[in-house]
PDB file of N, CA and C in Angstrom:
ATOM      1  N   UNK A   1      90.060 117.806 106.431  1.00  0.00           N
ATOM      2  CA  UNK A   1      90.780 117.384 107.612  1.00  0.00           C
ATOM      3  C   UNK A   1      90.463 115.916 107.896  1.00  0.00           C
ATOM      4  N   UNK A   2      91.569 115.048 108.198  1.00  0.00           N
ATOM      5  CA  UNK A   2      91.346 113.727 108.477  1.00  0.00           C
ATOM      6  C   UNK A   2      91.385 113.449 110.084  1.00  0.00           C
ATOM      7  N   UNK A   3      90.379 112.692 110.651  1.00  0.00           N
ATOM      8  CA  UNK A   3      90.534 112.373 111.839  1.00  0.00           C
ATOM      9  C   UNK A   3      92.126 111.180 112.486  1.00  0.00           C
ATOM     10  N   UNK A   4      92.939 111.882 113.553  1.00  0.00           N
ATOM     11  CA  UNK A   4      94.218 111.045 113.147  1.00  0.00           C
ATOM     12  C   UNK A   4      93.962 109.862 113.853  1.00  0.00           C
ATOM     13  N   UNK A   5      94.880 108.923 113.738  1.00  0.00           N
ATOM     14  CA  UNK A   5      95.005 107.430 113.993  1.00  0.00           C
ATOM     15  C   UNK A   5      94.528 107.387 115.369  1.00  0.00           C
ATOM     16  N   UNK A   6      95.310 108.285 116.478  1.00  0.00           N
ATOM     17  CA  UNK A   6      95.532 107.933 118.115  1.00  0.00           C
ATOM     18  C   UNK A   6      93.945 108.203 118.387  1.00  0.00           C
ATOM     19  N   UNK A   7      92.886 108.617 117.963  1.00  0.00           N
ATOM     20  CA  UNK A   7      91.743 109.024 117.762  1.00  0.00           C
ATOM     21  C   UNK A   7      90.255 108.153 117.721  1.00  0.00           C
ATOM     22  N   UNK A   8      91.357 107.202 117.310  1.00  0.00           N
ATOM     23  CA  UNK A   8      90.135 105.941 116.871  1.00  0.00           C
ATOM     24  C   UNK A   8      90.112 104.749 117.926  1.00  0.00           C
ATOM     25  N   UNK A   9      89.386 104.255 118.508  1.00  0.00           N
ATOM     26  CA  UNK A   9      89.037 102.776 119.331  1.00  0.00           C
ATOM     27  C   UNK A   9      88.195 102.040 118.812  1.00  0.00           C
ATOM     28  N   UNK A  10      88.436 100.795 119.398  1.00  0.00           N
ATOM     29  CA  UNK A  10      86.818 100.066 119.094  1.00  0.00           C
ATOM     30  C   UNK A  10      86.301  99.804 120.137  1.00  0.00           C
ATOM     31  N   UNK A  11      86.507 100.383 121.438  1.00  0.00           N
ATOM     32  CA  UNK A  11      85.521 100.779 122.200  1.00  0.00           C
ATOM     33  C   UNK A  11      84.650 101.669 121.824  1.00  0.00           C
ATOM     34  N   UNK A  12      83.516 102.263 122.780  1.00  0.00           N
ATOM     35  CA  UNK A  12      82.411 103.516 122.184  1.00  0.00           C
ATOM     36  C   UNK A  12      82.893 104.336 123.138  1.00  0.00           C
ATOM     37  N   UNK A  13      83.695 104.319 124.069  1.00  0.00           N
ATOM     38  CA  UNK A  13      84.598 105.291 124.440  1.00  0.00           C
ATOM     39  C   UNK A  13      86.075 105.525 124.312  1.00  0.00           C
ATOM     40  N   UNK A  14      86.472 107.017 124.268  1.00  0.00           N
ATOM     41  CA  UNK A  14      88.021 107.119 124.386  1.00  0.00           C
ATOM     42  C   UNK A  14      88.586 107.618 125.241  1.00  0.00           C
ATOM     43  N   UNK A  15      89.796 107.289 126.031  1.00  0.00           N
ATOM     44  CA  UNK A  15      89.984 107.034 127.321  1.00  0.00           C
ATOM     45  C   UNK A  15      90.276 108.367 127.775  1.00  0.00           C
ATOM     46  N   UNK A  16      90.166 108.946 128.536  1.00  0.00           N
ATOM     47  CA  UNK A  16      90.443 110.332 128.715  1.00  0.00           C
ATOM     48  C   UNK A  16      90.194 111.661 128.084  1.00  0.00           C
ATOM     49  N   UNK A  17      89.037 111.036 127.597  1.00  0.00           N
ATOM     50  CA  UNK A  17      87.659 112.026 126.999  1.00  0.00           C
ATOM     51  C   UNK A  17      86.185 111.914 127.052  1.00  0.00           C
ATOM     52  N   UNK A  18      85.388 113.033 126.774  1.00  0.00           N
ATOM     53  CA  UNK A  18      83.576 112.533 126.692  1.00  0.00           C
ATOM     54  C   UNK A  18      83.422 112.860 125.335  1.00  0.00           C
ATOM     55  N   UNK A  19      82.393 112.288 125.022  1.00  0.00           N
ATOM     56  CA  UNK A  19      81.963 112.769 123.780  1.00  0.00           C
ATOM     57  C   UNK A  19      80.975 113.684 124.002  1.00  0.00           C
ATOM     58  N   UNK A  20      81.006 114.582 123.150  1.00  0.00           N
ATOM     59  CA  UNK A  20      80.193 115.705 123.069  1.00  0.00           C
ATOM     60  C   UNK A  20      79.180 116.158 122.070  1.00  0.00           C
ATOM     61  N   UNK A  21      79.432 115.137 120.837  1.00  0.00           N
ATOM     62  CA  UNK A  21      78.517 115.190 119.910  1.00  0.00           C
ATOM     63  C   UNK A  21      79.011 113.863 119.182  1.00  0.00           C
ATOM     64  N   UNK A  22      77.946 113.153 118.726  1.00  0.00           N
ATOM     65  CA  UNK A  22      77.743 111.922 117.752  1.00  0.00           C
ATOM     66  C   UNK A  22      77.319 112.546 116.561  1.00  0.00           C
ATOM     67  N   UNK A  23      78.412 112.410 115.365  1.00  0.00           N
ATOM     68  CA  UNK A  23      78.110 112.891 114.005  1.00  0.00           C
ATOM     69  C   UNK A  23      77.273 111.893 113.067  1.00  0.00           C
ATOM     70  N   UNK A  24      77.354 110.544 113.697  1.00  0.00           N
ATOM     71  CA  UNK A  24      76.936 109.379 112.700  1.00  0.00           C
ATOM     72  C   UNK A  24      77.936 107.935 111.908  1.00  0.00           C
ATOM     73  N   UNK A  25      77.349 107.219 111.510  1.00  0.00           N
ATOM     74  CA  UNK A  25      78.516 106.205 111.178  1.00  0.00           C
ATOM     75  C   UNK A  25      78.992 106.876 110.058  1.00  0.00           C
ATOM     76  N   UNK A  26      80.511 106.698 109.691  1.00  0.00           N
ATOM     77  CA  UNK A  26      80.828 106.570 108.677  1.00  0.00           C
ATOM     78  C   UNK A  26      81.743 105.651 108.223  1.00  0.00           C
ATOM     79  N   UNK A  27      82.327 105.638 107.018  1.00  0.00           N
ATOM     80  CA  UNK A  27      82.887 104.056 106.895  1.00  0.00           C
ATOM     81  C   UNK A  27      84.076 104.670 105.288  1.00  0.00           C
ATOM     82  N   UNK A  28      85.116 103.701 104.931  1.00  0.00           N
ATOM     83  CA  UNK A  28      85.360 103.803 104.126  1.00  0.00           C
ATOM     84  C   UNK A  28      85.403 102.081 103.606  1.00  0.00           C
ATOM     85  N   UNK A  29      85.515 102.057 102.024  1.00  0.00           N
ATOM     86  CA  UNK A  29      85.446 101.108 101.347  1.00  0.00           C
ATOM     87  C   UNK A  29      86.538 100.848 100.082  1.00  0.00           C
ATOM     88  N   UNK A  30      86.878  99.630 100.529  1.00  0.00           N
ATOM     89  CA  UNK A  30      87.910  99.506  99.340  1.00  0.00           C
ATOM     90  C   UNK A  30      88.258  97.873  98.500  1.00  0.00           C
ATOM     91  N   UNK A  31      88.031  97.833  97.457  1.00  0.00           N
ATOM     92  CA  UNK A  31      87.004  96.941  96.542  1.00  0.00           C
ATOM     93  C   UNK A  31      88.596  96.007  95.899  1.00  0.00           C
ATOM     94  N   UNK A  32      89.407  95.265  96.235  1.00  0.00           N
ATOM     95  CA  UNK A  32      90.294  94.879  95.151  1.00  0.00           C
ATOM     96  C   UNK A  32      90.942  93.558  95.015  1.00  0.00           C
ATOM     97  N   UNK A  33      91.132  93.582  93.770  1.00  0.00           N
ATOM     98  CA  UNK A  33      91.398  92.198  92.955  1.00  0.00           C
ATOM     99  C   UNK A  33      93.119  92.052  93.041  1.00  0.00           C
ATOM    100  N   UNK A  34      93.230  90.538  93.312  1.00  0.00           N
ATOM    101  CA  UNK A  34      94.668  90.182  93.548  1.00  0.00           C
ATOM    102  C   UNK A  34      95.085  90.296  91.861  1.00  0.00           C
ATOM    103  N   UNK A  35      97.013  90.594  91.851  1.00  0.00           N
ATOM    104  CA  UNK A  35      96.935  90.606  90.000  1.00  0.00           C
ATOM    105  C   UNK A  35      97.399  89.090  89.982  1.00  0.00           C
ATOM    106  N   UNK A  36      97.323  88.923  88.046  1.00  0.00           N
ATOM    107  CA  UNK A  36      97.968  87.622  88.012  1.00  0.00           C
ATOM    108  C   UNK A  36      99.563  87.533  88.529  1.00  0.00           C
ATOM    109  N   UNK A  37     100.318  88.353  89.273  1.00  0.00           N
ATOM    110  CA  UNK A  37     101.595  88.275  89.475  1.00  0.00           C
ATOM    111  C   UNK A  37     101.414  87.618  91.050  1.00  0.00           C
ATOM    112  N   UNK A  38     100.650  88.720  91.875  1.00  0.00           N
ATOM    113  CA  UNK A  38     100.521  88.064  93.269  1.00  0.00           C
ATOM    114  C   UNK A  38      99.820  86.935  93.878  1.00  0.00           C
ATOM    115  N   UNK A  39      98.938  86.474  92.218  1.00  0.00           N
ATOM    116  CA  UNK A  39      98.972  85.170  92.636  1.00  0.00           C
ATOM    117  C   UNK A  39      99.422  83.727  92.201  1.00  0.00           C
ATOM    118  N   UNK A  40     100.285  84.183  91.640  1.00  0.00           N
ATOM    119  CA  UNK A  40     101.167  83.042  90.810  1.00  0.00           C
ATOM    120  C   UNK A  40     102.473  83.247  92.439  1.00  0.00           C
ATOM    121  N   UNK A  41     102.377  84.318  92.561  1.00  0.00           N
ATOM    122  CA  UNK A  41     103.720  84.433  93.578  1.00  0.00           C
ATOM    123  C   UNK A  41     102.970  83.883  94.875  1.00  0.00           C
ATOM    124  N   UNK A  42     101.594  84.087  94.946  1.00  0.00           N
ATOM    125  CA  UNK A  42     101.471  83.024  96.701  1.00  0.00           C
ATOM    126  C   UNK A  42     100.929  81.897  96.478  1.00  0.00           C
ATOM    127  N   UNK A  43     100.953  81.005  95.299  1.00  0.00           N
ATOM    128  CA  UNK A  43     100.825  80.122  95.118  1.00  0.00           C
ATOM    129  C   UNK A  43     101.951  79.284  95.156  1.00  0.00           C
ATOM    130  N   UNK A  44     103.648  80.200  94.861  1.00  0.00           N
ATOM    131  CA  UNK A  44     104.202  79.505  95.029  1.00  0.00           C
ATOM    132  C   UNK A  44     105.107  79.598  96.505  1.00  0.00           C
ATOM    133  N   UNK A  45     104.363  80.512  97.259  1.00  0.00           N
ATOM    134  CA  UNK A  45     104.618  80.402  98.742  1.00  0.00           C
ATOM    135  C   UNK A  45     103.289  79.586  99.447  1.00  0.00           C
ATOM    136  N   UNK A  46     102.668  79.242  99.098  1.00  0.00           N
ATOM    137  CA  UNK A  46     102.132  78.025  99.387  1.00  0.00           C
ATOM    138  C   UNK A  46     103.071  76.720  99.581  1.00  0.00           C
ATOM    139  N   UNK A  47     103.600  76.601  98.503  1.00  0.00           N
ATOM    140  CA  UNK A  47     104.157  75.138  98.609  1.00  0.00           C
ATOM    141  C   UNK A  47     105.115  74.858  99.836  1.00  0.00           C
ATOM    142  N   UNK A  48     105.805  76.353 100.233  1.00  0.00           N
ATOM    143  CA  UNK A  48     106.709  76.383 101.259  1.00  0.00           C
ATOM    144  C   UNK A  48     105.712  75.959 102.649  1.00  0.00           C
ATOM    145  N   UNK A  49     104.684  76.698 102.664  1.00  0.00           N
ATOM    146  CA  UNK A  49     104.491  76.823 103.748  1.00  0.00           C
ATOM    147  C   UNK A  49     104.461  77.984 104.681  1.00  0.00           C
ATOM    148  N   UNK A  50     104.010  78.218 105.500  1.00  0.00           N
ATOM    149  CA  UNK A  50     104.047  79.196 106.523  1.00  0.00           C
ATOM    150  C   UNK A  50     102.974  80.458 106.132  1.00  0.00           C
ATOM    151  N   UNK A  51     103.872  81.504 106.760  1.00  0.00           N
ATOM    152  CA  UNK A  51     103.055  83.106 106.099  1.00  0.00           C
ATOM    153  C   UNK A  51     103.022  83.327 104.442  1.00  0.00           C
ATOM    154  N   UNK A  52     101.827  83.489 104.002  1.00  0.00           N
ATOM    155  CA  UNK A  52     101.818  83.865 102.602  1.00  0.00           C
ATOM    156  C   UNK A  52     102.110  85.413 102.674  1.00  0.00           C
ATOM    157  N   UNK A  53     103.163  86.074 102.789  1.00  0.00           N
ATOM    158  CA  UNK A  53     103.940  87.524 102.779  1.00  0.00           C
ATOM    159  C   UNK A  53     103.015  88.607 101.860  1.00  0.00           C
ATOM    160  N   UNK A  54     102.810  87.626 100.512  1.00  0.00           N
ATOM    161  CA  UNK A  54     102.559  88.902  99.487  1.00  0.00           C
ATOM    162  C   UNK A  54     100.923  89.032  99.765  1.00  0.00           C
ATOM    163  N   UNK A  55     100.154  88.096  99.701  1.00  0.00           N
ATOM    164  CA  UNK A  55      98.808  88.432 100.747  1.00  0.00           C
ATOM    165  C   UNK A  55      98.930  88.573 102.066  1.00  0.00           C
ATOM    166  N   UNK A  56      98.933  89.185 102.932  1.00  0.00           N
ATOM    167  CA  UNK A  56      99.610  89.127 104.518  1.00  0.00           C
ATOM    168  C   UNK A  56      99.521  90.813 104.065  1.00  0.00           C
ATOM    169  N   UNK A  57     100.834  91.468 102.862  1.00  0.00           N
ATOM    170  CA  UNK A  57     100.829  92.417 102.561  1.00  0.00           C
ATOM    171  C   UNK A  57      99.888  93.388 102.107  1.00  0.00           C
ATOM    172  N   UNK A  58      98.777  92.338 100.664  1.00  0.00           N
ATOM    173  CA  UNK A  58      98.122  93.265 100.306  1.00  0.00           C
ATOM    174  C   UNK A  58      96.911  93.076 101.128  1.00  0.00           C
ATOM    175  N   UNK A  59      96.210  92.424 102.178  1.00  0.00           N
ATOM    176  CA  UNK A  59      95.478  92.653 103.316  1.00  0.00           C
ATOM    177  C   UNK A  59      95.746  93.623 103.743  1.00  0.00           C
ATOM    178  N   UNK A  60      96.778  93.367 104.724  1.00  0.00           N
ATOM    179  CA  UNK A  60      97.380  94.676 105.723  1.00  0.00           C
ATOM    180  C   UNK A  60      97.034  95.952 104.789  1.00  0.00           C
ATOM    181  N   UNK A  61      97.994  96.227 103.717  1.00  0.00           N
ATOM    182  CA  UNK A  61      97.523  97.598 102.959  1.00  0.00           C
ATOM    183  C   UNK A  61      96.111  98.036 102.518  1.00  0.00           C
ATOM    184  N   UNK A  62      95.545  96.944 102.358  1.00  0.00           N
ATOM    185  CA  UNK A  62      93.585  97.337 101.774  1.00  0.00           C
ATOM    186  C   UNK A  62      93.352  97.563 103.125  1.00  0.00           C
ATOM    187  N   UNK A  63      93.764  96.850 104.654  1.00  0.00           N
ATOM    188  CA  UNK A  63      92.391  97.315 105.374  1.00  0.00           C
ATOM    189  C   UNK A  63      93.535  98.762 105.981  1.00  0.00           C
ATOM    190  N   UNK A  64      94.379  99.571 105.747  1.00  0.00           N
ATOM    191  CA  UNK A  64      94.654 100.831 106.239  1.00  0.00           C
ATOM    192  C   UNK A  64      94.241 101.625 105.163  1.00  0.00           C
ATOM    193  N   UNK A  65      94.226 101.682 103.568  1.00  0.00           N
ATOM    194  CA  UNK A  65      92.989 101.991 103.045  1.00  0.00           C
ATOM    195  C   UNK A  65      91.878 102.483 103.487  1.00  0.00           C
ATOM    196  N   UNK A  66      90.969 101.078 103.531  1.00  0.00           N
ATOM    197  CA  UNK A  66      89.889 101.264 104.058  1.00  0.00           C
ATOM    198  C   UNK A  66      89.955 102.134 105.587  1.00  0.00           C
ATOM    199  N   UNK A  67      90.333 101.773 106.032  1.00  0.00           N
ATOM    200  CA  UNK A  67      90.470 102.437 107.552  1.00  0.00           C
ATOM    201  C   UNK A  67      91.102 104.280 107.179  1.00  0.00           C
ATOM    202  N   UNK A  68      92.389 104.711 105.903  1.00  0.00           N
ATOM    203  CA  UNK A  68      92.570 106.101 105.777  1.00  0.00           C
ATOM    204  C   UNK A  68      91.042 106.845 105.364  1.00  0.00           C
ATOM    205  N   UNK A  69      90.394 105.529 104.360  1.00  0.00           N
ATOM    206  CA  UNK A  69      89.028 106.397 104.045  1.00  0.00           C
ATOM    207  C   UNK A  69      88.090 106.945 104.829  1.00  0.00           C
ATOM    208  N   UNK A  70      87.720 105.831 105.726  1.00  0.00           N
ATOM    209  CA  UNK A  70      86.548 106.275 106.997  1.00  0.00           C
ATOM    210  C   UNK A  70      87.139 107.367 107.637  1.00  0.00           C
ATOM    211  N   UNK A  71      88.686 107.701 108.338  1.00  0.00           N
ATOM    212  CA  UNK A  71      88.946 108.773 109.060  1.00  0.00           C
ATOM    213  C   UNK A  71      88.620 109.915 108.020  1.00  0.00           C
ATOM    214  N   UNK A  72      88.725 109.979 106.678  1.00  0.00           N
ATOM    215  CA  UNK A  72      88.907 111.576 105.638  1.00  0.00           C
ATOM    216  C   UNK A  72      86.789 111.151 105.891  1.00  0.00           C
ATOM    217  N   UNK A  73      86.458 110.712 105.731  1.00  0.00           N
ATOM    218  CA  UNK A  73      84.943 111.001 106.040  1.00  0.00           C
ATOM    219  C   UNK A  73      84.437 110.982 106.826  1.00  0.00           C
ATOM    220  N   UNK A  74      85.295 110.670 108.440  1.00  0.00           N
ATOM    221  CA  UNK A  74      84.809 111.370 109.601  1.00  0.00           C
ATOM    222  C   UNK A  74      85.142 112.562 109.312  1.00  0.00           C
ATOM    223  N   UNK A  75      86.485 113.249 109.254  1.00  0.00           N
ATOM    224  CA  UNK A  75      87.157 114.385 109.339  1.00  0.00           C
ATOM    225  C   UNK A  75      85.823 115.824 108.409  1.00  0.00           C
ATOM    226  N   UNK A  76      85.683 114.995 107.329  1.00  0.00           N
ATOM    227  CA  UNK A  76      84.428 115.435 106.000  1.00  0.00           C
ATOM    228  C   UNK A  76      83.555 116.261 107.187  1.00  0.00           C
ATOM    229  N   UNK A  77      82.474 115.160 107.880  1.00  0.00           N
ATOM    230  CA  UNK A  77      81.645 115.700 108.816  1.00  0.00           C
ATOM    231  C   UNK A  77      81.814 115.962 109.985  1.00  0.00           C
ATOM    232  N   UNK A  78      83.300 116.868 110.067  1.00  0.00           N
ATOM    233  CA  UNK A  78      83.961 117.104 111.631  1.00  0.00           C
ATOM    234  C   UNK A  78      83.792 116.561 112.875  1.00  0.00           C
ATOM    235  N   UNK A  79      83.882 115.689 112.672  1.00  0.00           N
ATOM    236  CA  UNK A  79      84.787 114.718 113.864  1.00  0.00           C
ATOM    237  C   UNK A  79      86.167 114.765 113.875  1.00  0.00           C
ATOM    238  N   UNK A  80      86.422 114.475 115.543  1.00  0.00           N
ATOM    239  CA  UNK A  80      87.927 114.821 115.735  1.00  0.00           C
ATOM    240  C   UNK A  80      88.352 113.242 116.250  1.00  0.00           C
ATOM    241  N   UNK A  81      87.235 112.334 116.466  1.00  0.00           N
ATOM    242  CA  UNK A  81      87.343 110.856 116.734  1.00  0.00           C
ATOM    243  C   UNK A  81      86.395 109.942 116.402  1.00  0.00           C
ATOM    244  N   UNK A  82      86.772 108.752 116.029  1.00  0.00           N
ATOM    245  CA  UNK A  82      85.705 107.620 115.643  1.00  0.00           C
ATOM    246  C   UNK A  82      85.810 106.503 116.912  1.00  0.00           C
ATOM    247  N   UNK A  83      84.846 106.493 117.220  1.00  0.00           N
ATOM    248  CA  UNK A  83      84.862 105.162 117.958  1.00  0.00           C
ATOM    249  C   UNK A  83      83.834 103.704 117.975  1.00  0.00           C
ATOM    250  N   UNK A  84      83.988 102.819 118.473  1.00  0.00           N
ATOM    251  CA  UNK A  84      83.271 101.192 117.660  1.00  0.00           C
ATOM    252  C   UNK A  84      84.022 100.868 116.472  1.00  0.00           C
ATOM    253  N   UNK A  85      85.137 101.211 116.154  1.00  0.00           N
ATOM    254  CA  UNK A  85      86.097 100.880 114.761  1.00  0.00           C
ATOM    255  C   UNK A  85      85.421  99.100 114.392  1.00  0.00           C
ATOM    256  N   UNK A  86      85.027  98.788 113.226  1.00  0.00           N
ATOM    257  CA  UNK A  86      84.792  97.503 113.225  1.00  0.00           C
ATOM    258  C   UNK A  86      85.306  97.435 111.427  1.00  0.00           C
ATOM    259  N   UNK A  87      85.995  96.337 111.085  1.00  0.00           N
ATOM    260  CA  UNK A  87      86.224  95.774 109.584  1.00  0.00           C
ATOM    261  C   UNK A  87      85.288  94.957 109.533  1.00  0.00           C
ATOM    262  N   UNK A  88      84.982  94.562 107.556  1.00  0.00           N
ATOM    263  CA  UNK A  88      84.367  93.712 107.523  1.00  0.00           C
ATOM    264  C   UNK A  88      84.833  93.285 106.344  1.00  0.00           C
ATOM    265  N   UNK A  89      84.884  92.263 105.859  1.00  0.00           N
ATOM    266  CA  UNK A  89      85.363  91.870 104.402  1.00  0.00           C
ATOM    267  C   UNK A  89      84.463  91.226 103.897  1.00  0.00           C
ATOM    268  N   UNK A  90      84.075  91.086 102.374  1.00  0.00           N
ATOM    269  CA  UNK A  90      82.943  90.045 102.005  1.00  0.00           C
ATOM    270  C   UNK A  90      84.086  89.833 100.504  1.00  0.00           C
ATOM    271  N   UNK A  91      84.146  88.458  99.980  1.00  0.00           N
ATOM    272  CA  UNK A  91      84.337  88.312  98.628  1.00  0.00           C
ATOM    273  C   UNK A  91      82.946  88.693  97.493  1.00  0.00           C
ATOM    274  N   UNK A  92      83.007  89.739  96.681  1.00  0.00           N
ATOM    275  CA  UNK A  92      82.264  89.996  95.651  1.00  0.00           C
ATOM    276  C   UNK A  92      82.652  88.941  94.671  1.00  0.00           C
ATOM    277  N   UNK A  93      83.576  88.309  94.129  1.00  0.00           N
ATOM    278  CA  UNK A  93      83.422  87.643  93.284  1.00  0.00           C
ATOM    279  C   UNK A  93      84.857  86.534  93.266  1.00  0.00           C
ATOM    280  N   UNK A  94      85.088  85.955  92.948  1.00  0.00           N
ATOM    281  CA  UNK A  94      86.677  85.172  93.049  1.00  0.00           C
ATOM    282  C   UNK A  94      87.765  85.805  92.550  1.00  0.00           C
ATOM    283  N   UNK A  95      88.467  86.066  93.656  1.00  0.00           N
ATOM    284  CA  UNK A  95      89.760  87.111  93.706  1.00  0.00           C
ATOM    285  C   UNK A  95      89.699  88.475  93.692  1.00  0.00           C
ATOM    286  N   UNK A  96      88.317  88.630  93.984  1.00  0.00           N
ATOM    287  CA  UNK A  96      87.830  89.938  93.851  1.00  0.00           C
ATOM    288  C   UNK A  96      87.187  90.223  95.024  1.00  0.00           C
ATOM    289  N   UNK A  97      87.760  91.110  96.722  1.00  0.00           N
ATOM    290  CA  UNK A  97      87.386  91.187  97.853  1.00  0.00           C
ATOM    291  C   UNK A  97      87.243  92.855  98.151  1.00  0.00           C
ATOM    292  N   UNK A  98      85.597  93.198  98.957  1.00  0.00           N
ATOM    293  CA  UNK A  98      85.664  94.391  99.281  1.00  0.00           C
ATOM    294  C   UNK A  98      85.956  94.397 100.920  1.00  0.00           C
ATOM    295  N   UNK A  99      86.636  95.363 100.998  1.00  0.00           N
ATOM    296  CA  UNK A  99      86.710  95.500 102.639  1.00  0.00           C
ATOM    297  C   UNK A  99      86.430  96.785 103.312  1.00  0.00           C
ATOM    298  N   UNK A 100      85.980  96.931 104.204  1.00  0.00           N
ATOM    299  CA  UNK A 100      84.918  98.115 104.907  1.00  0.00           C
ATOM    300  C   UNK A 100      85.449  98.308 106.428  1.00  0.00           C
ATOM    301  N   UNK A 101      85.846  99.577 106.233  1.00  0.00           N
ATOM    302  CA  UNK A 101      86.241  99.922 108.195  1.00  0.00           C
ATOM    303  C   UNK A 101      85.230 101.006 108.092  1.00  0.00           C
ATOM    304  N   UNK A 102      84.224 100.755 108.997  1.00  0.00           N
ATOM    305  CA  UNK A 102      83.211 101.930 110.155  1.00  0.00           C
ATOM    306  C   UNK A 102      83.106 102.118 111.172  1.00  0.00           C
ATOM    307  N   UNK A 103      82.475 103.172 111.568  1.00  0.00           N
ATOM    308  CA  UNK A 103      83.023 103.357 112.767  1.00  0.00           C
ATOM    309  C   UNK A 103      81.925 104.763 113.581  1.00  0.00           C
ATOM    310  N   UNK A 104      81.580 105.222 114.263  1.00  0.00           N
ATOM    311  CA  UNK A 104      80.461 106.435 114.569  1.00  0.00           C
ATOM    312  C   UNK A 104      81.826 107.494 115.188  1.00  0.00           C
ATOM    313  N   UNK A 105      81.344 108.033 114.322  1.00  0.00           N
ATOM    314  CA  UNK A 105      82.298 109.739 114.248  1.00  0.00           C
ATOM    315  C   UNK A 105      81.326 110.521 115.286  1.00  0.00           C
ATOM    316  N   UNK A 106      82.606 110.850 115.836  1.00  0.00           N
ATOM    317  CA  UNK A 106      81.966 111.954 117.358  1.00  0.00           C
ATOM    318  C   UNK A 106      83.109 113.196 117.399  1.00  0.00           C
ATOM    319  N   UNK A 107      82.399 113.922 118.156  1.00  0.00           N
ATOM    320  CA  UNK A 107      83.415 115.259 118.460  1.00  0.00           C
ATOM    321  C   UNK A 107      83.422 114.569 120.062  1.00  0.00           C
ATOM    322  N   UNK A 108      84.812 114.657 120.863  1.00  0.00           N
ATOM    323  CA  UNK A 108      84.997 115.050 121.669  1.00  0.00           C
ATOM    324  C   UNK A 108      85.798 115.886 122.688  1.00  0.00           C
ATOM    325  N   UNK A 109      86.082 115.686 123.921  1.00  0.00           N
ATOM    326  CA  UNK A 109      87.047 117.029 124.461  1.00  0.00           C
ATOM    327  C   UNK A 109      87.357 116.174 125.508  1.00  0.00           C
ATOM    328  N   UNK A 110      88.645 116.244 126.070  1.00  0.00           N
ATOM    329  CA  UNK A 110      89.359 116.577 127.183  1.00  0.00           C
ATOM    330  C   UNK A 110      88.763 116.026 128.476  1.00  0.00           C
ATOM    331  N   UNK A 111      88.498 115.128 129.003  1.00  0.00           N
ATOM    332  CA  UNK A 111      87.236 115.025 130.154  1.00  0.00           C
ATOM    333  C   UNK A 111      87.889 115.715 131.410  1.00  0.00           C
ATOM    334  N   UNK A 112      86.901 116.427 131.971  1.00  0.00           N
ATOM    335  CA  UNK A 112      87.123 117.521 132.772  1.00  0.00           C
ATOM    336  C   UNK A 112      87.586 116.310 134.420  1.00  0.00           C
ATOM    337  N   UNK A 113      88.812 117.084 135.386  1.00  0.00           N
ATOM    338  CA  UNK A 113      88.496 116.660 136.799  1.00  0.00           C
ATOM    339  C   UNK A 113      88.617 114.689 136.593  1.00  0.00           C
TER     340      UNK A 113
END
């Protein structure tokens, strides 16, 4: 079971709930290299100018990745929400970037009144 999207904040609370149990951080990770196509292609959206589209793209898609992973390994150690959502990116090597969404998986419920 995956913990769903509406579920997650990066506050340490969620709004119209308590937490009831803290499962622990968990995180997902996702490690990847631009190809020689996407970067011959934003090199030559460079010259234009503006938004580089095809990185813009494969960002956006690595960090919901990373972010589908951490919810299937909250969900792993039953949690029904993550909250403190934080990314982090580091370059491992040139053209080669890992990126990391964690986050502390909690059970919570309904806040009473």
């Amino acid at each position: 079971m995956t913990v769903q999207h509406n579920m997650t904040t990066t506050q340490f609370e969620l709004h119209g709930f308590e937490v009831v149990q803290t499962l622990g951080m968990v995180r997902g990770i996702i490690v990847r290299s631009r190809s020689i196509f996407g970067t011959i292609g934003a090199s030559l959206q460079t010259l234009v100018g503006g938004n580089i589209t095809l990185l813009t793209n494969l960002c956006e898609r690595t960090r919901q990745e990373a972010l589908d992973l951490m919810l299937q390994h909250a969900g792993q150690l039953g949690a029904n929400a993550v909250v403190g959502v934080r990314y982090d990116a580091t370059e491992i090597m040139q053209g080669v970037t890992e990126v990391l969404a964690y986050g502390t998986a909690v059970v919570v419920q309904p806040r009473r009144g």
